[in-house]
N, C-alpha and C. Protein backbone atom coordinates (compact mmCIF):
# COMPACT_ATOMS: atom_id res chain seq x y z
N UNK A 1 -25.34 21.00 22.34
CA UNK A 1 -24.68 19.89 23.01
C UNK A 1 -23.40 20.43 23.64
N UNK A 2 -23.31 19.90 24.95
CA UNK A 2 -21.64 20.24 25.74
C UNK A 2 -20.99 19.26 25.38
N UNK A 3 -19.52 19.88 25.09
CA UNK A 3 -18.97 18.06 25.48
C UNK A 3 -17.45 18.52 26.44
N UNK A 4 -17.46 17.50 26.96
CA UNK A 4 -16.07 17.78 28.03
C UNK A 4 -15.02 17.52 27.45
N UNK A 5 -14.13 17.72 27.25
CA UNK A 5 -12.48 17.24 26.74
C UNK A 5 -11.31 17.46 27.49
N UNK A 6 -10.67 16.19 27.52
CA UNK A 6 -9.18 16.07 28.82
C UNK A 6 -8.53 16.82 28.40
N UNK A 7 -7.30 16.79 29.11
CA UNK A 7 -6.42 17.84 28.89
C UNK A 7 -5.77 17.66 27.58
N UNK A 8 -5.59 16.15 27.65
CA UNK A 8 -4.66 15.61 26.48
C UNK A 8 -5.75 16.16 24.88
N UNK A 9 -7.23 16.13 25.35
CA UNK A 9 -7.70 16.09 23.83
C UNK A 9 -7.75 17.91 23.58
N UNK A 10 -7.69 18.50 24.70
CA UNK A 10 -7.94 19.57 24.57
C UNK A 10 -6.79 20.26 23.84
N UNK A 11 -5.23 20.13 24.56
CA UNK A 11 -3.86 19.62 23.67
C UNK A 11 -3.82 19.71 22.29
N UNK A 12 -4.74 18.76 21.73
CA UNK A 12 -4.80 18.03 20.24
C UNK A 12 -5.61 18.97 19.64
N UNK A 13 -6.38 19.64 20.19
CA UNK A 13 -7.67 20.58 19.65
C UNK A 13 -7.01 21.70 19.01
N UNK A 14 -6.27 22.49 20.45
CA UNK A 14 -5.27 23.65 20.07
C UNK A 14 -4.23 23.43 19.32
N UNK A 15 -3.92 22.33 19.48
CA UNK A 15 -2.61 21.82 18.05
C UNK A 15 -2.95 22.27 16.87
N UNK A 16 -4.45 21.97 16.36
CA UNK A 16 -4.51 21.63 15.20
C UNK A 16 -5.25 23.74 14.95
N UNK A 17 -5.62 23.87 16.15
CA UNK A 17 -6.33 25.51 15.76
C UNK A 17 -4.98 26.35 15.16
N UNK A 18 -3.57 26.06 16.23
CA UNK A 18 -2.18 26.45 15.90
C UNK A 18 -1.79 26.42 14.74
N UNK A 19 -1.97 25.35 14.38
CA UNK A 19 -1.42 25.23 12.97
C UNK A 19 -2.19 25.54 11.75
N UNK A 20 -3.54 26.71 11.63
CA UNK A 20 -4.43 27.01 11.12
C UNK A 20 -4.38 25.56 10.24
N UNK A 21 -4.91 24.61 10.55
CA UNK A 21 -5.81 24.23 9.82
C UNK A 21 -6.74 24.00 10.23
N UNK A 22 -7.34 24.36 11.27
CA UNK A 22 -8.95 24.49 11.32
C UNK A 22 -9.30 26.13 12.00
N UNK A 23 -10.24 26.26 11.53
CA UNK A 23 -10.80 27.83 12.29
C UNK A 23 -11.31 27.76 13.14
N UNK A 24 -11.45 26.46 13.84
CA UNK A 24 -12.68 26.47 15.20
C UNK A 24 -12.97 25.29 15.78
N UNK A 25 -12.77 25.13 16.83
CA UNK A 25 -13.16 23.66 17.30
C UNK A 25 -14.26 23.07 16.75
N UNK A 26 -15.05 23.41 15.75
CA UNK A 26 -15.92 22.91 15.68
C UNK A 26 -15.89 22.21 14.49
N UNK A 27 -14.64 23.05 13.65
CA UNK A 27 -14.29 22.63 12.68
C UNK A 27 -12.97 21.32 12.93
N UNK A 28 -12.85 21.46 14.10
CA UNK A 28 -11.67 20.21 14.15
C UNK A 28 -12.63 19.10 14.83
N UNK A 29 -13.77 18.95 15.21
CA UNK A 29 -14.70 18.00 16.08
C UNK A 29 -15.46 17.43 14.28
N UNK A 30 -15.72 18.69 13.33
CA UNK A 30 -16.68 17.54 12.28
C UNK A 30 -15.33 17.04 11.53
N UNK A 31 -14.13 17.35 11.58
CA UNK A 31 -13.18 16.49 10.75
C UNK A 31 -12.77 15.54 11.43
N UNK A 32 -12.89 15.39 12.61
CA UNK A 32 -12.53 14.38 13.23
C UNK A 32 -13.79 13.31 13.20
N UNK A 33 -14.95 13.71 13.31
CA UNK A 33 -16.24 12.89 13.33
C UNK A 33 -15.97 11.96 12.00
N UNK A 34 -15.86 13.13 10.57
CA UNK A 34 -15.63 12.48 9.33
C UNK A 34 -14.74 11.41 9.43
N UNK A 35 -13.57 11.60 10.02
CA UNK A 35 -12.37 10.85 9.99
C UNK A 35 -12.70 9.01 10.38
N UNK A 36 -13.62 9.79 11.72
CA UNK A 36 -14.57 7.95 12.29
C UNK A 36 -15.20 7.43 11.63
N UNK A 37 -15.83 8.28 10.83
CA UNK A 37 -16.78 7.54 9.85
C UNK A 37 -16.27 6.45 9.05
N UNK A 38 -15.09 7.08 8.48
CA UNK A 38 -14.30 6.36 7.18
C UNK A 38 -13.59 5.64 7.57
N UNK A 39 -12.77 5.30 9.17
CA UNK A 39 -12.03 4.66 9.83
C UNK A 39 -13.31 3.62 9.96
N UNK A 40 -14.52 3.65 10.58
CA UNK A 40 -15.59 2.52 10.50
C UNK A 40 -15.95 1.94 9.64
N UNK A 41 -15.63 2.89 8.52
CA UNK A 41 -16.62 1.81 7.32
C UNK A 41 -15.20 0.67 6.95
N UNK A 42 -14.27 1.36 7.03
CA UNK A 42 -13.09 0.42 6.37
C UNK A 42 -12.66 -0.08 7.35
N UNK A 43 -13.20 -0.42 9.11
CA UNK A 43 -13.22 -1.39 9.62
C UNK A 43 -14.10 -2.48 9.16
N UNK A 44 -15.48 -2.29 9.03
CA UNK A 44 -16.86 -3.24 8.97
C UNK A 44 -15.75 -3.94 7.46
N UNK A 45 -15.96 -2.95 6.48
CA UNK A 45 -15.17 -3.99 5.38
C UNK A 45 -13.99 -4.71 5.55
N UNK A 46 -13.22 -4.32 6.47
CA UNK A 46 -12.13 -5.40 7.13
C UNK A 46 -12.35 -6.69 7.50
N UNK A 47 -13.57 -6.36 8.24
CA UNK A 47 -13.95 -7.48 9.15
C UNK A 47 -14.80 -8.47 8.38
N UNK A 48 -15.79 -7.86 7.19
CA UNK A 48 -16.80 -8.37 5.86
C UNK A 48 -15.63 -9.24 5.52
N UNK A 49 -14.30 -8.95 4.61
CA UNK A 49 -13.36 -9.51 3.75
C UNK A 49 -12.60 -10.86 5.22
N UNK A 50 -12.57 -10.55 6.05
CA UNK A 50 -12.11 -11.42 7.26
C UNK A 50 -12.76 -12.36 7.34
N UNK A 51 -14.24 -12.49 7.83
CA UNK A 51 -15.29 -13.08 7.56
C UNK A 51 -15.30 -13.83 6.47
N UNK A 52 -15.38 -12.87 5.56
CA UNK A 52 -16.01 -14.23 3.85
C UNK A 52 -14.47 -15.05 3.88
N UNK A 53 -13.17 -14.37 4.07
CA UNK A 53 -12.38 -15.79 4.48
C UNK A 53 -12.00 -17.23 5.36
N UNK A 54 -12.63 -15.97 6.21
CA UNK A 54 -13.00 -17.95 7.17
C UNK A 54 -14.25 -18.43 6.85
N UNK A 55 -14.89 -18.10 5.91
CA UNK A 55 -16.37 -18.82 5.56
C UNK A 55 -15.62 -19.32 4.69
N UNK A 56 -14.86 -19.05 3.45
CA UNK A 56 -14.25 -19.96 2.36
C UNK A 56 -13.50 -20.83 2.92
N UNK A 57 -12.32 -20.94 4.12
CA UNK A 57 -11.57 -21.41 5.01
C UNK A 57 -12.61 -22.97 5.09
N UNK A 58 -13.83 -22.70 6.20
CA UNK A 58 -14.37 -23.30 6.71
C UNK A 58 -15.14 -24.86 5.08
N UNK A 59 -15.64 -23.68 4.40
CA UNK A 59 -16.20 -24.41 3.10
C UNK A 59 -14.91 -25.11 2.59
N UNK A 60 -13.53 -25.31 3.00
CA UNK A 60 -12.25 -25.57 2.16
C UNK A 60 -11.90 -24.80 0.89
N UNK A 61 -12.43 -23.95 0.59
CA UNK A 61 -12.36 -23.14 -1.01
C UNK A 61 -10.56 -22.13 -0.21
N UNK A 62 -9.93 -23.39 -0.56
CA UNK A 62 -8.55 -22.57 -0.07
C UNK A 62 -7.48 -23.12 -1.12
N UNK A 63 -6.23 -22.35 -1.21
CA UNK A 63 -4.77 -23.64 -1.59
C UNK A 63 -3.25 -23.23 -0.98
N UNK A 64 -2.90 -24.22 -0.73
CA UNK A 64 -1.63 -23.25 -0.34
C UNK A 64 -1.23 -22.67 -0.83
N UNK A 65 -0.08 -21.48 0.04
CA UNK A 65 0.36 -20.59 -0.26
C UNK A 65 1.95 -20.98 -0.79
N UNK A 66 2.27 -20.42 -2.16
CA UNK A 66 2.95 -20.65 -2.75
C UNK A 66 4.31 -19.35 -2.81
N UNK A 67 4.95 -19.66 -1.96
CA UNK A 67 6.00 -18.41 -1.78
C UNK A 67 6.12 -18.23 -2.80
N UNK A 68 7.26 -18.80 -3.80
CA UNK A 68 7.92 -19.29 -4.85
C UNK A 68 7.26 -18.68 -5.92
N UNK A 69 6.10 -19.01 -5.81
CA UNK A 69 5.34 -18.43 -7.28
C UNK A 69 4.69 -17.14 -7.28
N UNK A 70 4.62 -16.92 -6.19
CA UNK A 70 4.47 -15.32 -5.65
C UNK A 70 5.77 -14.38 -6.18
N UNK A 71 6.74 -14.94 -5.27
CA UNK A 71 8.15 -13.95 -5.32
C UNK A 71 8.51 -13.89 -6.69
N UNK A 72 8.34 -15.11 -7.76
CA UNK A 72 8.48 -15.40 -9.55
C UNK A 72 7.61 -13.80 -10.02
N UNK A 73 6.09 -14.32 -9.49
CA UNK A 73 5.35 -13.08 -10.24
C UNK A 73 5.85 -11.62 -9.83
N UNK A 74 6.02 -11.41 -8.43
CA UNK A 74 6.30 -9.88 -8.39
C UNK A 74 7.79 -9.85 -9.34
N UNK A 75 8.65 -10.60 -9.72
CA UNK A 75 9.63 -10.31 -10.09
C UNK A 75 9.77 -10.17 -11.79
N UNK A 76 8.71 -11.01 -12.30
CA UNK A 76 7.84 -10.71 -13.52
C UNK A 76 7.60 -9.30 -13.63
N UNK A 77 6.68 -8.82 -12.89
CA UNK A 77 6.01 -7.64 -12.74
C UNK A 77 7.31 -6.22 -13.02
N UNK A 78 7.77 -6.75 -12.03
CA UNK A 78 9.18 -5.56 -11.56
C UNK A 78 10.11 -5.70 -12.85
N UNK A 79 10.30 -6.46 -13.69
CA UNK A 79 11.18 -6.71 -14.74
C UNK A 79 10.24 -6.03 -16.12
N UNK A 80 8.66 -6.12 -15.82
CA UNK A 80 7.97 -5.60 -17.17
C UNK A 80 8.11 -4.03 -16.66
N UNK A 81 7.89 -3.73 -15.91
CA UNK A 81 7.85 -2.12 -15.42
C UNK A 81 9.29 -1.97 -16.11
N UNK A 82 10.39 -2.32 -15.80
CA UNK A 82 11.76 -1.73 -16.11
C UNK A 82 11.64 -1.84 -17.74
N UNK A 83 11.29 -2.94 -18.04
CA UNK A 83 11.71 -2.85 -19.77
C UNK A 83 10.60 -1.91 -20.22
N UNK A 84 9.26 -1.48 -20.01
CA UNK A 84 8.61 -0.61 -20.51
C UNK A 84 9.20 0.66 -19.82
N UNK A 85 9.68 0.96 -18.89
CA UNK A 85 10.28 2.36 -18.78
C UNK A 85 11.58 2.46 -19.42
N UNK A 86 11.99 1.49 -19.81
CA UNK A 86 13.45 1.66 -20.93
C UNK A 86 12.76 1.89 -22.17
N UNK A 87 11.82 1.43 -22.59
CA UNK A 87 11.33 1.82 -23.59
C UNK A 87 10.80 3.38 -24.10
N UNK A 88 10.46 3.91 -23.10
CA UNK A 88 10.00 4.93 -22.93
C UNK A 88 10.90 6.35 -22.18
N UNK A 89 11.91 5.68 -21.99
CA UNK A 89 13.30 7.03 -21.79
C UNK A 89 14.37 6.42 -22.29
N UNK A 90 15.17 7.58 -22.36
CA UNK A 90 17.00 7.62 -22.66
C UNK A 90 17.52 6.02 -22.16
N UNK A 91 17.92 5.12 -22.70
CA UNK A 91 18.79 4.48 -22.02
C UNK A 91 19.70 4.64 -20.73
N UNK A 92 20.19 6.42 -21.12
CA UNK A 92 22.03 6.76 -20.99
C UNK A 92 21.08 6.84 -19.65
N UNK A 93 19.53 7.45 -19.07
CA UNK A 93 19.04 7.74 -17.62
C UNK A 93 19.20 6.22 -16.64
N UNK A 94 19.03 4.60 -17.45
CA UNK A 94 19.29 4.06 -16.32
C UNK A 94 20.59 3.67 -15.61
N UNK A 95 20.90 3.40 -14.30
CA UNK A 95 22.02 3.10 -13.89
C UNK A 95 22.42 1.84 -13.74
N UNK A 96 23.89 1.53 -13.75
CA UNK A 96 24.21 0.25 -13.89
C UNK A 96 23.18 -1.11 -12.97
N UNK A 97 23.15 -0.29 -11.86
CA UNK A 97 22.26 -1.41 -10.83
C UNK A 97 20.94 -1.65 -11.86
N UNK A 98 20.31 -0.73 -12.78
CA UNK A 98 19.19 -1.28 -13.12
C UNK A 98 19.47 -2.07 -14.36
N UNK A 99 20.29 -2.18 -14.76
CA UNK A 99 20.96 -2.90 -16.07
C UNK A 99 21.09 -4.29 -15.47
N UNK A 100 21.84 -4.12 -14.36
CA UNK A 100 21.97 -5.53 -13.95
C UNK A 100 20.83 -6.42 -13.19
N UNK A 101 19.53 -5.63 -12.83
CA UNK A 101 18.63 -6.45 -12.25
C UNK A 101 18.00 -6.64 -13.55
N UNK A 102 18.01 -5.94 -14.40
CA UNK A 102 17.26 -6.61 -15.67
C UNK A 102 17.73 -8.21 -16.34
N UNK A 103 19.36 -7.77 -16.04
CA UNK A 103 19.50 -9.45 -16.52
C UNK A 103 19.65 -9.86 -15.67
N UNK A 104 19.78 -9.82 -14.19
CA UNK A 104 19.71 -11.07 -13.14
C UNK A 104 18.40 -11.83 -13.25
N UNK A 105 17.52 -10.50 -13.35
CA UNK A 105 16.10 -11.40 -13.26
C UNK A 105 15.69 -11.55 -14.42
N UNK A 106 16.03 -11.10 -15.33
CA UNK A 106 16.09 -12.03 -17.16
C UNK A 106 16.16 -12.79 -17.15
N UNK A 107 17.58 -14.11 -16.60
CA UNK A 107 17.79 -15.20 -16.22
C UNK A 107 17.35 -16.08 -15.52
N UNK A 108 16.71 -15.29 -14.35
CA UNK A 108 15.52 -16.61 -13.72
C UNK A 108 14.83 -16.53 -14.41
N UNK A 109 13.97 -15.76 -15.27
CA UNK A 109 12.93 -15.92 -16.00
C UNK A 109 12.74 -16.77 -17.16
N UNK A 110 13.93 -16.78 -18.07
CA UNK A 110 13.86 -17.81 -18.91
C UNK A 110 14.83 -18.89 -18.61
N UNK A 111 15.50 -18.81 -17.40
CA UNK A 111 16.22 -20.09 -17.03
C UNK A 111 17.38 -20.12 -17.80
N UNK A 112 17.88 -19.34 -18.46
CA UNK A 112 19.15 -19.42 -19.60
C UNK A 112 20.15 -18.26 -19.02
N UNK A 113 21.38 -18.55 -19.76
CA UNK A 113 22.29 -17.09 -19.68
C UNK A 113 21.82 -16.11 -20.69
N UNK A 114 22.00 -14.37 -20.34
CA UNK A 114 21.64 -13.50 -21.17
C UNK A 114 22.99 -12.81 -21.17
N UNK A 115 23.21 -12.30 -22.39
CA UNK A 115 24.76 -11.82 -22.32
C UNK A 115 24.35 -10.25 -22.38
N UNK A 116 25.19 -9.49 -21.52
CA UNK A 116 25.38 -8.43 -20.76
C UNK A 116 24.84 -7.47 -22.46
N UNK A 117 24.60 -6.21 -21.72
CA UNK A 117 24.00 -5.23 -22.59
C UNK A 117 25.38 -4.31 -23.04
């Protein structure tokens, strides 16, 4: 098989021969082929997961979107990560900023004052 290539791809070809990581155009044409492959399939599944949402959309299988209880959980999340990595190193390693997001967001969490560490 021939194939023609512009200037610009031809450019991109020798770029990548330059920078040895490939030994041969032929070797930069099947990594690039590979590259489409996997760029396609995780389009089609883009578009599958897109799809089955406007089919649930359409069926109503929806609820609103709840900022509030979103921004609560990641901040849940981000507060269990810190107290299990305090658990698991030196105290003296965290810095004041992380001392203090522990009890800022201590306090929204149980809604009370927490007195300083």
């Amino acid at each position: 098989m021939e194939i023609t290539l512009t200037s610009e791809q031809e450019k991109i070809v020798n770029r990548f021969l330059e920078s040895k990581q490939f030994e041969s155009k032929e070797e930069v044409l099947s990594a690039s082929l590979l590259a489409l492959e996997e760029w396609e399939k995780g389009y089609s599944e883009l578009k599958g997961m897109i799809q089955s949402g406007l089919d649930q959309y359409e069926r109503g299988e929806f609820s609103e979107l709840d900022m509030d209880a979103i921004k609560r959980k990641a901040r849940e999340k981000l507060l269990e990560q810190k107290v299990l990595e305090a658990k698991h190193e030196e105290a003296t390693e965290w810095t004041d900023e992380d001392w203090a997001f522990i009890r800022t967001e201590g306090k929204k969490l149980v809604g009370r004052q927490v007195k300083p560490i």
